[in-house]
Protein backbone atom coordinates (compact mmCIF):
# COMPACT_ATOMS: atom_id res chain seq x y z
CA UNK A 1 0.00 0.00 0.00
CA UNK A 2 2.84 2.35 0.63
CA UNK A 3 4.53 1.75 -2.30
CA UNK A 4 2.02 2.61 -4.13
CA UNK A 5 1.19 5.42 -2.53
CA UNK A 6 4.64 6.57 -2.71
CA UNK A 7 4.61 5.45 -6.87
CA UNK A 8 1.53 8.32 -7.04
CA UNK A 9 2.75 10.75 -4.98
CA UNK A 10 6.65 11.00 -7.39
CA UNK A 11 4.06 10.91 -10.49
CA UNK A 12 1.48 13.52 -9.66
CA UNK A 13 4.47 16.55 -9.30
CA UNK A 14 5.51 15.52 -13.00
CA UNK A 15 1.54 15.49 -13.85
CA UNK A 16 1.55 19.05 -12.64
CA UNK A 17 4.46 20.18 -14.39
CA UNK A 18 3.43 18.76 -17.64
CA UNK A 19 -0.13 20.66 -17.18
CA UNK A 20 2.04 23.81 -16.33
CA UNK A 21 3.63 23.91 -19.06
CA UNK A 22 0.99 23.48 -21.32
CA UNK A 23 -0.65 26.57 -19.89
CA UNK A 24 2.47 28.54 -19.93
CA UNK A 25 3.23 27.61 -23.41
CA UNK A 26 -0.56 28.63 -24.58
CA UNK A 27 -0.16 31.95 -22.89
CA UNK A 28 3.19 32.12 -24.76
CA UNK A 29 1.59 31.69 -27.65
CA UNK A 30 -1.10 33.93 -27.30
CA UNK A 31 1.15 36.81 -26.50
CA UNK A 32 3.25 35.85 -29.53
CA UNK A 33 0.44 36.41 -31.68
CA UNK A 34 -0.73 39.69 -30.04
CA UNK A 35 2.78 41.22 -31.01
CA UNK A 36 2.70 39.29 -34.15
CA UNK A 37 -0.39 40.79 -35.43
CA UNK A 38 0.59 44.34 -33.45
CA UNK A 39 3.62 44.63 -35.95
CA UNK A 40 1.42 43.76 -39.21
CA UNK A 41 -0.94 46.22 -37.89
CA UNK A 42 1.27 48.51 -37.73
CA UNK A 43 3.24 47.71 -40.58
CA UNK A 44 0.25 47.83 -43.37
CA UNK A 45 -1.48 50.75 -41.93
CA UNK A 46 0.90 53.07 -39.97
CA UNK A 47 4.29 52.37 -41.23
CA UNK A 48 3.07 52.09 -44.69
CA UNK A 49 0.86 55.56 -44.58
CA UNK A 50 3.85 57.42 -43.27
CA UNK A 51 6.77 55.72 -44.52
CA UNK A 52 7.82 58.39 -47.02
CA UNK A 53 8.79 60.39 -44.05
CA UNK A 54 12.06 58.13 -43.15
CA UNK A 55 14.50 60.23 -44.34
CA UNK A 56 13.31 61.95 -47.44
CA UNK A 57 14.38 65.19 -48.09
CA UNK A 58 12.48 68.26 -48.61
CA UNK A 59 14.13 71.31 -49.74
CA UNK A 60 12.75 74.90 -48.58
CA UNK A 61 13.85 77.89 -51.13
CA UNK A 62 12.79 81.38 -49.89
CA UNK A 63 13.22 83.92 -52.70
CA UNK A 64 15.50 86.58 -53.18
CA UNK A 65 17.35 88.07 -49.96
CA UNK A 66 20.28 90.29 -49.04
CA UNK A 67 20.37 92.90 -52.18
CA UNK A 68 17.73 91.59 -53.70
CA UNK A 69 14.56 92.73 -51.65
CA UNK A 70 12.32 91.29 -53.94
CA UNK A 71 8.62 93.00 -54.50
CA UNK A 72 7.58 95.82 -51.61
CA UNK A 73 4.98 97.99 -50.36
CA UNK A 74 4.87 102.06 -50.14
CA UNK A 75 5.65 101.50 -46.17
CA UNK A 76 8.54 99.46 -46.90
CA UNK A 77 7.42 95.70 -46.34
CA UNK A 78 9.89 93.41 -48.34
CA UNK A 79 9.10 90.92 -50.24
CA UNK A 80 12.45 89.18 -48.80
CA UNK A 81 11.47 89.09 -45.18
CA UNK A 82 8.32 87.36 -45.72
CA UNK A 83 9.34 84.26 -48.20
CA UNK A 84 11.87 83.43 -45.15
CA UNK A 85 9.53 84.08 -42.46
CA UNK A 86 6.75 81.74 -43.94
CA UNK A 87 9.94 79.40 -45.27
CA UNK A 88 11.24 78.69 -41.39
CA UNK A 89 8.00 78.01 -40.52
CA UNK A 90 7.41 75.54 -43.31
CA UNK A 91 10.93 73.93 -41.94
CA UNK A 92 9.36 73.71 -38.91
CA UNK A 93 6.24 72.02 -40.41
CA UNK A 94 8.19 69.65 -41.95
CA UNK A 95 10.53 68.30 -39.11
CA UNK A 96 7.56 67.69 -37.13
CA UNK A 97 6.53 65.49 -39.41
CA UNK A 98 9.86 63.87 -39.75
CA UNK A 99 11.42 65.21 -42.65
CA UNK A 100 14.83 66.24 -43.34
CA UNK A 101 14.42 69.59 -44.39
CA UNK A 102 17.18 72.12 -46.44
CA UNK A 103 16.84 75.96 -47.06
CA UNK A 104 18.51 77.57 -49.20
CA UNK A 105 19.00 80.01 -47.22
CA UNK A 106 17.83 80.52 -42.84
CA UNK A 107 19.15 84.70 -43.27
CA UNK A 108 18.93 87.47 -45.13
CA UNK A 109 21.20 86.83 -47.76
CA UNK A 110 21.43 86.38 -51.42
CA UNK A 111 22.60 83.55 -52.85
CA UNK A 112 25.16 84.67 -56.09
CA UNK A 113 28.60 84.19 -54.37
CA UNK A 114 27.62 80.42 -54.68
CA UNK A 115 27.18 80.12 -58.14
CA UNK A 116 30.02 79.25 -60.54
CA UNK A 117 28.88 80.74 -63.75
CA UNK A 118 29.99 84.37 -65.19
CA UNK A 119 26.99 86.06 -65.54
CA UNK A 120 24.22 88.69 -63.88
CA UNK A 121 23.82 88.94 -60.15
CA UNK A 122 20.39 87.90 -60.56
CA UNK A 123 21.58 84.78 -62.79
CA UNK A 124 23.96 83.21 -60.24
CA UNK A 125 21.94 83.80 -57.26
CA UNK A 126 18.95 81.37 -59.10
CA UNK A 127 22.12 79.52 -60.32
CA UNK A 128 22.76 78.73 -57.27
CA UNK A 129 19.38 77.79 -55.71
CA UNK A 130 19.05 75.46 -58.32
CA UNK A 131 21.99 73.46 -57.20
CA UNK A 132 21.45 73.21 -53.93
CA UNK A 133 18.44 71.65 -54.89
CA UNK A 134 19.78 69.24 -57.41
CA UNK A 135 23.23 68.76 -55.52
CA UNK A 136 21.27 67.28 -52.70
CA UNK A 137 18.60 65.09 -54.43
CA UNK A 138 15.14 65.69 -52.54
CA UNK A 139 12.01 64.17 -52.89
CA UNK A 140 10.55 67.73 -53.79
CA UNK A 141 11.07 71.51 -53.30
CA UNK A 142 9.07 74.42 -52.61
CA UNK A 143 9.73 78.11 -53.47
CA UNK A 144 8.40 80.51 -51.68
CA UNK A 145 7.33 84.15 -53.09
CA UNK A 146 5.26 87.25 -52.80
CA UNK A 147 3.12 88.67 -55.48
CA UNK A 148 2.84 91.97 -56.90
CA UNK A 149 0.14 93.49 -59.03
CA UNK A 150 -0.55 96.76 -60.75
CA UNK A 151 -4.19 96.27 -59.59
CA UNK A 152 -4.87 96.18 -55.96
CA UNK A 153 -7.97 94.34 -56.35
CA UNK A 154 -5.40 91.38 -57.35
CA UNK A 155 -5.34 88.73 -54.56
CA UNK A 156 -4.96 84.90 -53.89
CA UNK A 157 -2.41 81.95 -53.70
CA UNK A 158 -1.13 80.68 -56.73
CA UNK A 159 1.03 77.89 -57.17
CA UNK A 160 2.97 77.56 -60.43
CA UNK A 161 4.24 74.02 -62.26
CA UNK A 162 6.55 73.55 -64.98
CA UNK A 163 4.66 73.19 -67.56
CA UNK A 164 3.97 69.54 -68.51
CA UNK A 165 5.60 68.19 -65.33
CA UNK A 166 2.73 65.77 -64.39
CA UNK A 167 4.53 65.40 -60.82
CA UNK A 168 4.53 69.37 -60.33
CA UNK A 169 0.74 69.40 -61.78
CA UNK A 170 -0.04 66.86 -59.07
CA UNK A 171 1.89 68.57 -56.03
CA UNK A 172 1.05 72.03 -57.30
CA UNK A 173 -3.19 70.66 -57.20
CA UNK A 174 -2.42 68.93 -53.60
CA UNK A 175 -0.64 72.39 -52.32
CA UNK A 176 -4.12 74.00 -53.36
CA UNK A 177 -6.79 71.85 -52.00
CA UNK A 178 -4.77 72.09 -48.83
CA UNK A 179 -4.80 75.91 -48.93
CA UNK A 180 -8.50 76.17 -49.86
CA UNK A 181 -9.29 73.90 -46.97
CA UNK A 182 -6.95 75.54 -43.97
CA UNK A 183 -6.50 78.96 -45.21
CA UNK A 184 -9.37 79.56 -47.23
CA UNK A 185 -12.18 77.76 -45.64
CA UNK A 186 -11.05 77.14 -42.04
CA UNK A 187 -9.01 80.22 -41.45
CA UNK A 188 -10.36 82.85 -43.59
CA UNK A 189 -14.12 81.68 -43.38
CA UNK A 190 -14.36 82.29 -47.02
CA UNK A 191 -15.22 78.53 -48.98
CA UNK A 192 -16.06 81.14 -51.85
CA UNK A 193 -12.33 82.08 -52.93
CA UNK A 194 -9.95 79.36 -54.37
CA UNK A 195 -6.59 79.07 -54.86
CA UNK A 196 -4.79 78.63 -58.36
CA UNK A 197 -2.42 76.56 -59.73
CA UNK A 198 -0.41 78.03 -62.90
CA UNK A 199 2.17 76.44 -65.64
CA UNK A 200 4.79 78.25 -66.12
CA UNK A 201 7.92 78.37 -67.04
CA UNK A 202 10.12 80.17 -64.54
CA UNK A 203 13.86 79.37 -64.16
CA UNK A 204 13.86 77.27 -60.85
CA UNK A 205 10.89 74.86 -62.04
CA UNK A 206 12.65 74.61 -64.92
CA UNK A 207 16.30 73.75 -64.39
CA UNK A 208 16.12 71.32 -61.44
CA UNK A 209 16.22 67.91 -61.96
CA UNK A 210 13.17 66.71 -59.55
CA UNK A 211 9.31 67.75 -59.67
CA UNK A 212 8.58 71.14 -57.37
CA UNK A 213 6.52 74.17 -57.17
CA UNK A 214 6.83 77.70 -56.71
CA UNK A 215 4.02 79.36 -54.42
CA UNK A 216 3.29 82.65 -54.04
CA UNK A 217 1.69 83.22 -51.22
CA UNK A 218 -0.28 86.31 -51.72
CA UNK A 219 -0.35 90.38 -53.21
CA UNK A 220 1.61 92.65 -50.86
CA UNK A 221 -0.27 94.96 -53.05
CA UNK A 222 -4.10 94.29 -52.16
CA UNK A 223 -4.56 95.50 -48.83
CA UNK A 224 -6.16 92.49 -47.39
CA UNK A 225 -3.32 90.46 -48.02
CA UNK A 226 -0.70 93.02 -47.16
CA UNK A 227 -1.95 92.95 -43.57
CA UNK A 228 -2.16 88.89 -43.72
CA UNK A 229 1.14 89.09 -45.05
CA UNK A 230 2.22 90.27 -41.31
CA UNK A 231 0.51 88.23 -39.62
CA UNK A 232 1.85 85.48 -37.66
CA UNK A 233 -1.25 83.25 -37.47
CA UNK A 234 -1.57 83.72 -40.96
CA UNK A 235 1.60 83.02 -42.22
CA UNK A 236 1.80 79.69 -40.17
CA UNK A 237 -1.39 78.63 -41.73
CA UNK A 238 -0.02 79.04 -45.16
CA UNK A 239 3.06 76.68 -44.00
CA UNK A 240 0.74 74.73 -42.32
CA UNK A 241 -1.34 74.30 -45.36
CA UNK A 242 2.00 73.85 -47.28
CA UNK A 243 3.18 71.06 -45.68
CA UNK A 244 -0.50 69.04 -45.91
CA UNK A 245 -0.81 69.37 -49.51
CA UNK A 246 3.15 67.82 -49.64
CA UNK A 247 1.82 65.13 -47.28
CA UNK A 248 -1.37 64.47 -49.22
CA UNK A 249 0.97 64.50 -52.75
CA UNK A 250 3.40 61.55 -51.67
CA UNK A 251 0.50 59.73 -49.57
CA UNK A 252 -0.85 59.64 -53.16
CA UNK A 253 2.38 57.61 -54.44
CA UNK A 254 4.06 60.52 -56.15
CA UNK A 255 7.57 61.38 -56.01
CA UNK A 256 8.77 58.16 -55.83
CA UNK A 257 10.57 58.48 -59.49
């Protein structure tokens, strides 16, 4: 009777174990397949929604500078101030989405003693913008201007292509949507007023190598604009809107070629 007793009692420990094991190695398995199907999750929809952002580069060209003040007002506003103001705020924009982000320029300077080529002040300082935009390969670019008008009933955003650049047609159409939606209709309260998108063929679109747009970002000569123009909120919600209508363009599968 002992011996038996003492035959059950060594087998029931190894019963135990055996059912431990099982339990531990079901829990195992269930945790395996929460992080598993945690890392798909976030693979197919995160990752792959925002994966453009790994180390692309986006480069930031605020016009003229230094000599070259650009367009003004009567009161002395320069063109020059504002394109960088509204370009380090784009920059900003951009990093926080996690971007690597270039200006051409972060001062008030022009850009000529860069350039290589013998010709016009005005020619080597463009010369110049254009290769720091080439020389450093980004995914896109955006130039940022002022516009001037001998009417000052002339007004709006208008972002210009090259023409027949289906990848600058595309960003130029995202950068627009985006502005009528967070400057336009959310901002301004005005759903009425749209912005414009414009082929042309201007130097910088031209002669670099990759798909961009230039953007003016409004008339320093209506007076509605001249005040938004100097406006802080303002100009933050053009970067703002800037920087969605970049997002929305490569979320769409562009500038991947």
């Amino acid at each position: 009777m002992w011996g038996q007793h003492s035959c059950a009692m060594k087998r029931k420990p190894v019963f135990y174990v055996i059912k431990l094991n099982k339990k531990l190695l079901l829990l195992a398995g269930v945790v395996l397949l929460l992080i598993i199907g945690r890392a798909i999750f976030r693979n197919s929809i995160v990752f792959n929604i925002f994966k453009y952002q790994k180390g692309e580069t986006i480069v930031v060209d605020p016009g003229h500078g230094g000599i070259d003040g650009g367009t003004s007002d009567k009161t002395g506003l320069l063109e020059k101030d504002i394109n960088l103001d509204v370009g380090l705020k784009l920059k900003k924009e951009l990093l926080v989405e996690g971007f690597r982000v270039l200006m051409t320029r972060e001062k008030d300077e022009s850009l000529e003693e860069r350039s290589k080529i013998d010709s016009s002040r005005y020619r080597r300082d463009l010369d110049a913008r254009k290769t720091i935009i080439n020389e450093n390969n980004p995914t896109t670019y955006v130039s940022i201007h002022v516009n001037s008008s001998p009417s000052s009933k002339a007004k709006g955003i208008k972002i210009y292509y090259y023409p027949g650049s289906t990848e600058g047609e595309m960003l130029a159409d995202s950068i627009r949507q985006s502005v009528d939606t967070y400057v336009y209709e959310k901002y301004l309260k005005d759903d009425t007023f749209k912005a414009e998108i414009i082929p042309e063929d201007y130097f910088i679109l031209r002669e670099t190598e990759m798909a961009g747009v230039l953007v003016e970002i409004g008339f320093i000569t209506n007076p509605e604009e001249n005040k938004l123009l100097q406006n802080e909120r303002y100009k933050r919600r053009v970067a703002y809107a800037i920087k969605k209508g970049i997002i929305e363009y490569l979320k769409s599968g562009q500038g991947d070629g």
